[in-house]
N, C-alpha and C. Protein backbone atom coordinates (compact mmCIF):
# COMPACT_ATOMS: atom_id res chain seq x y z
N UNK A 1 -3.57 9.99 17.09
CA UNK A 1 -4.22 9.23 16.05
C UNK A 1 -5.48 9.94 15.60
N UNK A 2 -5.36 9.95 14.08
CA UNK A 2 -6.54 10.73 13.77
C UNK A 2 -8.03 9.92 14.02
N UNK A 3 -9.11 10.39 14.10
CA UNK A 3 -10.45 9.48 13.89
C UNK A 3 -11.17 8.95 13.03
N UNK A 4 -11.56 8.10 12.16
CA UNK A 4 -12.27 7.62 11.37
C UNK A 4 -13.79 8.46 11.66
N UNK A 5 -13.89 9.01 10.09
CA UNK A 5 -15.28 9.76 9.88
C UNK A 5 -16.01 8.62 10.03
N UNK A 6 -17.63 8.84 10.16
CA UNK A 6 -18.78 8.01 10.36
C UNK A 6 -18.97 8.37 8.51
N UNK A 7 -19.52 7.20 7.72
CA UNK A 7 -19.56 6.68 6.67
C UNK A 7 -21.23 6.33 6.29
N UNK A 8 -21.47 6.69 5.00
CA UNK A 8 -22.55 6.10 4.81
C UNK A 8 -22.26 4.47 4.61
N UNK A 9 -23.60 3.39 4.56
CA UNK A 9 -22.30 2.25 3.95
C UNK A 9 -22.29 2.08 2.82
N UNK A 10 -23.20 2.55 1.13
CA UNK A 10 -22.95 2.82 0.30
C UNK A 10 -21.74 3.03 -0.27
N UNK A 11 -21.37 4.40 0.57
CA UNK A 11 -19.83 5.35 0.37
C UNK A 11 -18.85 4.19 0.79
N UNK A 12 -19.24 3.50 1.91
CA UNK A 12 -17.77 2.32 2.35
C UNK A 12 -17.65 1.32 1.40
N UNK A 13 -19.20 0.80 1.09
CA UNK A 13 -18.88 0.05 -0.18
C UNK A 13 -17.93 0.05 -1.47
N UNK A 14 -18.28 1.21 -1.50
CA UNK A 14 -17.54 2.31 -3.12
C UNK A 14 -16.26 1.89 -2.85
N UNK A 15 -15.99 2.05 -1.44
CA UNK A 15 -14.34 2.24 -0.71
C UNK A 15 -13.79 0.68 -1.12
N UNK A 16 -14.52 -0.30 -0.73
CA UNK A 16 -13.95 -1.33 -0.36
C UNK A 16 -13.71 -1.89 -1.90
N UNK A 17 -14.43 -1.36 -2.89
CA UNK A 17 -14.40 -1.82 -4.11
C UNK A 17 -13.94 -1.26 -5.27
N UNK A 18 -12.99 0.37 -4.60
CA UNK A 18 -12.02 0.81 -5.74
C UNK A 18 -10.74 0.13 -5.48
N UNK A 19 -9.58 0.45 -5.85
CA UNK A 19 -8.07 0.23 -5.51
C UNK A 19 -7.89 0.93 -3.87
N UNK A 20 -6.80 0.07 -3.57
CA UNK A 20 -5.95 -0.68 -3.60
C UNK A 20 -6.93 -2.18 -3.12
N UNK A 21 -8.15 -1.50 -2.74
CA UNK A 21 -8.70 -2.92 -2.32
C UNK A 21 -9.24 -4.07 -2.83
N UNK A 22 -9.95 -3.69 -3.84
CA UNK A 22 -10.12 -4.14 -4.76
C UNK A 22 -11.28 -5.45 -5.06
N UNK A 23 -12.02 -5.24 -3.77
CA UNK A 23 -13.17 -6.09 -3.49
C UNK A 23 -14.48 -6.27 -4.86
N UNK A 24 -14.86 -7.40 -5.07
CA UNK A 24 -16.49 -7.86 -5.60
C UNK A 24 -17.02 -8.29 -5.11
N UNK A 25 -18.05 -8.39 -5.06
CA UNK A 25 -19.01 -9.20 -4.77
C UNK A 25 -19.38 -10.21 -5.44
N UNK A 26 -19.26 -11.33 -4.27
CA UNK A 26 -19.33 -12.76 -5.05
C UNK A 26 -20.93 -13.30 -5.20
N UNK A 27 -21.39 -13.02 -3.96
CA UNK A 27 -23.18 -13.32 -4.43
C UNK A 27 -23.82 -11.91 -2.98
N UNK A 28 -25.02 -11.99 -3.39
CA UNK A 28 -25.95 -11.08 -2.68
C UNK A 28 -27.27 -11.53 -2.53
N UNK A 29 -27.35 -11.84 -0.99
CA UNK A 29 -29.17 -11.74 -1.07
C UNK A 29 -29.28 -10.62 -0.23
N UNK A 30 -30.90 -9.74 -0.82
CA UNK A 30 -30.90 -8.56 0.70
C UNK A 30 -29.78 -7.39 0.47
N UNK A 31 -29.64 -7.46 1.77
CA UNK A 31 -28.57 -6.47 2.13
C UNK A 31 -27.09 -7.24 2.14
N UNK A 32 -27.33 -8.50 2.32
CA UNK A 32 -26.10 -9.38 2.78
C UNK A 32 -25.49 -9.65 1.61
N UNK A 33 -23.71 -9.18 1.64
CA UNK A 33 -22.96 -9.58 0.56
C UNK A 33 -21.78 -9.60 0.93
N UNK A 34 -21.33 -10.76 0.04
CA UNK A 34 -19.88 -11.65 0.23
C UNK A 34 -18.88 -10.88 -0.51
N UNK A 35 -17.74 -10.34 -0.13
CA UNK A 35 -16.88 -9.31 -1.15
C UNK A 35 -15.77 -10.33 -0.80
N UNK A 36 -15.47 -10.76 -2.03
CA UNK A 36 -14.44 -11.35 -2.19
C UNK A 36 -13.28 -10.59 -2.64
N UNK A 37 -11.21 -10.43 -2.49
CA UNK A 37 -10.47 -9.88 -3.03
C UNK A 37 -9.65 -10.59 -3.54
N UNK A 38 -8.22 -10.95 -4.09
CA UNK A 38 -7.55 -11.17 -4.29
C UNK A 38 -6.24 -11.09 -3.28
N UNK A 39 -6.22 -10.51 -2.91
CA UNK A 39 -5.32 -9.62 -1.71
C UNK A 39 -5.73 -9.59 0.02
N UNK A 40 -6.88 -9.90 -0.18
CA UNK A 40 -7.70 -9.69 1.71
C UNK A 40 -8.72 -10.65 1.70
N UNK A 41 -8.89 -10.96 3.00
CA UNK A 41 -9.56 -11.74 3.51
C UNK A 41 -10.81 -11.76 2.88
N UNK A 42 -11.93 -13.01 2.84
CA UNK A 42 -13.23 -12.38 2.30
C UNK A 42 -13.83 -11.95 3.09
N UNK A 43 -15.38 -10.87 3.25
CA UNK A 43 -15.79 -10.70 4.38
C UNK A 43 -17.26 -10.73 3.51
N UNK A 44 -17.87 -11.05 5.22
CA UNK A 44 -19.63 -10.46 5.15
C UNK A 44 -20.01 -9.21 5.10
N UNK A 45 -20.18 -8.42 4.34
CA UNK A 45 -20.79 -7.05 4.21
C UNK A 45 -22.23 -6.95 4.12
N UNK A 46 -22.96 -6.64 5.73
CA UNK A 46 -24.32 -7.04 5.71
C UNK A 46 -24.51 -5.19 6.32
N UNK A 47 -25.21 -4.23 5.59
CA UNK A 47 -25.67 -3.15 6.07
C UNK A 47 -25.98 -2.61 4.31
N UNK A 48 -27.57 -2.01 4.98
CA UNK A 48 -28.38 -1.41 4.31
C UNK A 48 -27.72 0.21 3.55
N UNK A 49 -27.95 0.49 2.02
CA UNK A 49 -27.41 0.96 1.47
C UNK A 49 -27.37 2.61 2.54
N UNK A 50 -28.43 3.07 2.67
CA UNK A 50 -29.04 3.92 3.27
C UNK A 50 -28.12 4.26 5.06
N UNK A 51 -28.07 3.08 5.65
CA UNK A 51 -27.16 3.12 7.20
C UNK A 51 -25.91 3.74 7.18
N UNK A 52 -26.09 4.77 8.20
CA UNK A 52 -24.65 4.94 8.65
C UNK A 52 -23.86 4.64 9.43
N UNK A 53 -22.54 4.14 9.24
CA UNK A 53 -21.59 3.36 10.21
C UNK A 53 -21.03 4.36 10.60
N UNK A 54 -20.95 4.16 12.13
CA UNK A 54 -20.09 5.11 12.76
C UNK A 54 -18.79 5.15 12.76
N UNK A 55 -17.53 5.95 12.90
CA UNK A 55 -16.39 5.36 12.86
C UNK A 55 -15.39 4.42 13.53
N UNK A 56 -16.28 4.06 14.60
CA UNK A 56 -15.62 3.04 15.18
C UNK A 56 -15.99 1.34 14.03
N UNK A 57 -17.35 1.48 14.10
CA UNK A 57 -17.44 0.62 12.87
C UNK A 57 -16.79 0.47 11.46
N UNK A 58 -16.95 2.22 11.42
CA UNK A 58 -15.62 1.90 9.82
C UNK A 58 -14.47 1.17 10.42
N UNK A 59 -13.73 1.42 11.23
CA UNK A 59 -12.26 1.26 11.71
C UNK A 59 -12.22 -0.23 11.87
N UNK A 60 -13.09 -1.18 12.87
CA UNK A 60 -13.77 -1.99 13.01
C UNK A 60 -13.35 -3.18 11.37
N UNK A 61 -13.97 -2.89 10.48
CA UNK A 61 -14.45 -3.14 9.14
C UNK A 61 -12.95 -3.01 8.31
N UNK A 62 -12.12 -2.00 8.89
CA UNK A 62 -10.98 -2.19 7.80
C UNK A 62 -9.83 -2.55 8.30
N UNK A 63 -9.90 -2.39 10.17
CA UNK A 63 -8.32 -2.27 10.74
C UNK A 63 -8.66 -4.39 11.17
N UNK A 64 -9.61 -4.17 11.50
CA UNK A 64 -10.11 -6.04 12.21
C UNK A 64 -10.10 -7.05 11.40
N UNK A 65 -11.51 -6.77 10.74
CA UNK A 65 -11.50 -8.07 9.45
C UNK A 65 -10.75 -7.90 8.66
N UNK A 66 -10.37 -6.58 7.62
CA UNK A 66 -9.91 -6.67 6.43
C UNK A 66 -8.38 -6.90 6.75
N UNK A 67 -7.74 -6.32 8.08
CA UNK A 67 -6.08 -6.00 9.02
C UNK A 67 -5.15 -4.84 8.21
N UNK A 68 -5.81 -4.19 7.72
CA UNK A 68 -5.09 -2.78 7.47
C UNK A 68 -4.34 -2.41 8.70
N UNK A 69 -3.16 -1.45 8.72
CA UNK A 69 -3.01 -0.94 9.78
C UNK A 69 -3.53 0.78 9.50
N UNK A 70 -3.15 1.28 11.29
CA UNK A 70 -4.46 2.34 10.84
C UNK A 70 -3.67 3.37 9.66
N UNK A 71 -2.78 3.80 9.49
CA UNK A 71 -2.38 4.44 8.24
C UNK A 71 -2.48 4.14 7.14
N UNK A 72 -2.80 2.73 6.72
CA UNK A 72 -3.36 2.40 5.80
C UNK A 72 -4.71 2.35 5.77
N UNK A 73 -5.36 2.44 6.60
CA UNK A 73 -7.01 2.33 6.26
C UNK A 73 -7.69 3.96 6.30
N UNK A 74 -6.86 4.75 6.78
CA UNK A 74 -6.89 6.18 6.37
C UNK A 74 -6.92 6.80 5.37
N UNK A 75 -5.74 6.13 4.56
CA UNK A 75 -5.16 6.62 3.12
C UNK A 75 -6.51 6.08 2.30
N UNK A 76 -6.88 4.75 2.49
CA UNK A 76 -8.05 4.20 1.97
C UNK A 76 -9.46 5.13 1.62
N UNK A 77 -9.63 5.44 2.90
CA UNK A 77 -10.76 6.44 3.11
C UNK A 77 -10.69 7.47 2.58
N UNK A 78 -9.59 8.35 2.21
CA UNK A 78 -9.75 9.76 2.02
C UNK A 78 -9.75 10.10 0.10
């Protein structure tokens, strides 16, 4: 199994909010924001533009809450 790169969370943001995923944001205070999809679960996306998530955290973030499996949350990333 390959490893999930460590991510800015900016860059994961970007991720979570092109295709196939297809996330918005429904409200924001702070750092803390609600990404709502059509397709996936909603989640709390609370990390500072600037932080980097390591890749257990990316993996964490797309294989847990969002339930990608890991070949799909790969394809996502790259």
């Amino acid at each position: 199994m390959e490893k999930f790169p460590a991510m800015k969370s900016k860059m994961v943001l970007r991720v979570l909010m092109r295709e196939p995923l297809n996330y918005s944001i429904l409200r924001q205070r702070g750092s803390h924001r609600i990404l709502v999809s059509s397709h996936f679960p909603r989640i709390l996306y609370s990390y500072h533009d600037v932080v980097e998530l390591s890749g257990s955290e990316v993996r964490a973030l797309l294989m847990n809450q969002i339930g990608l499996s890991h070949t799909a949350a790969m394809e996502v990333i790259q």
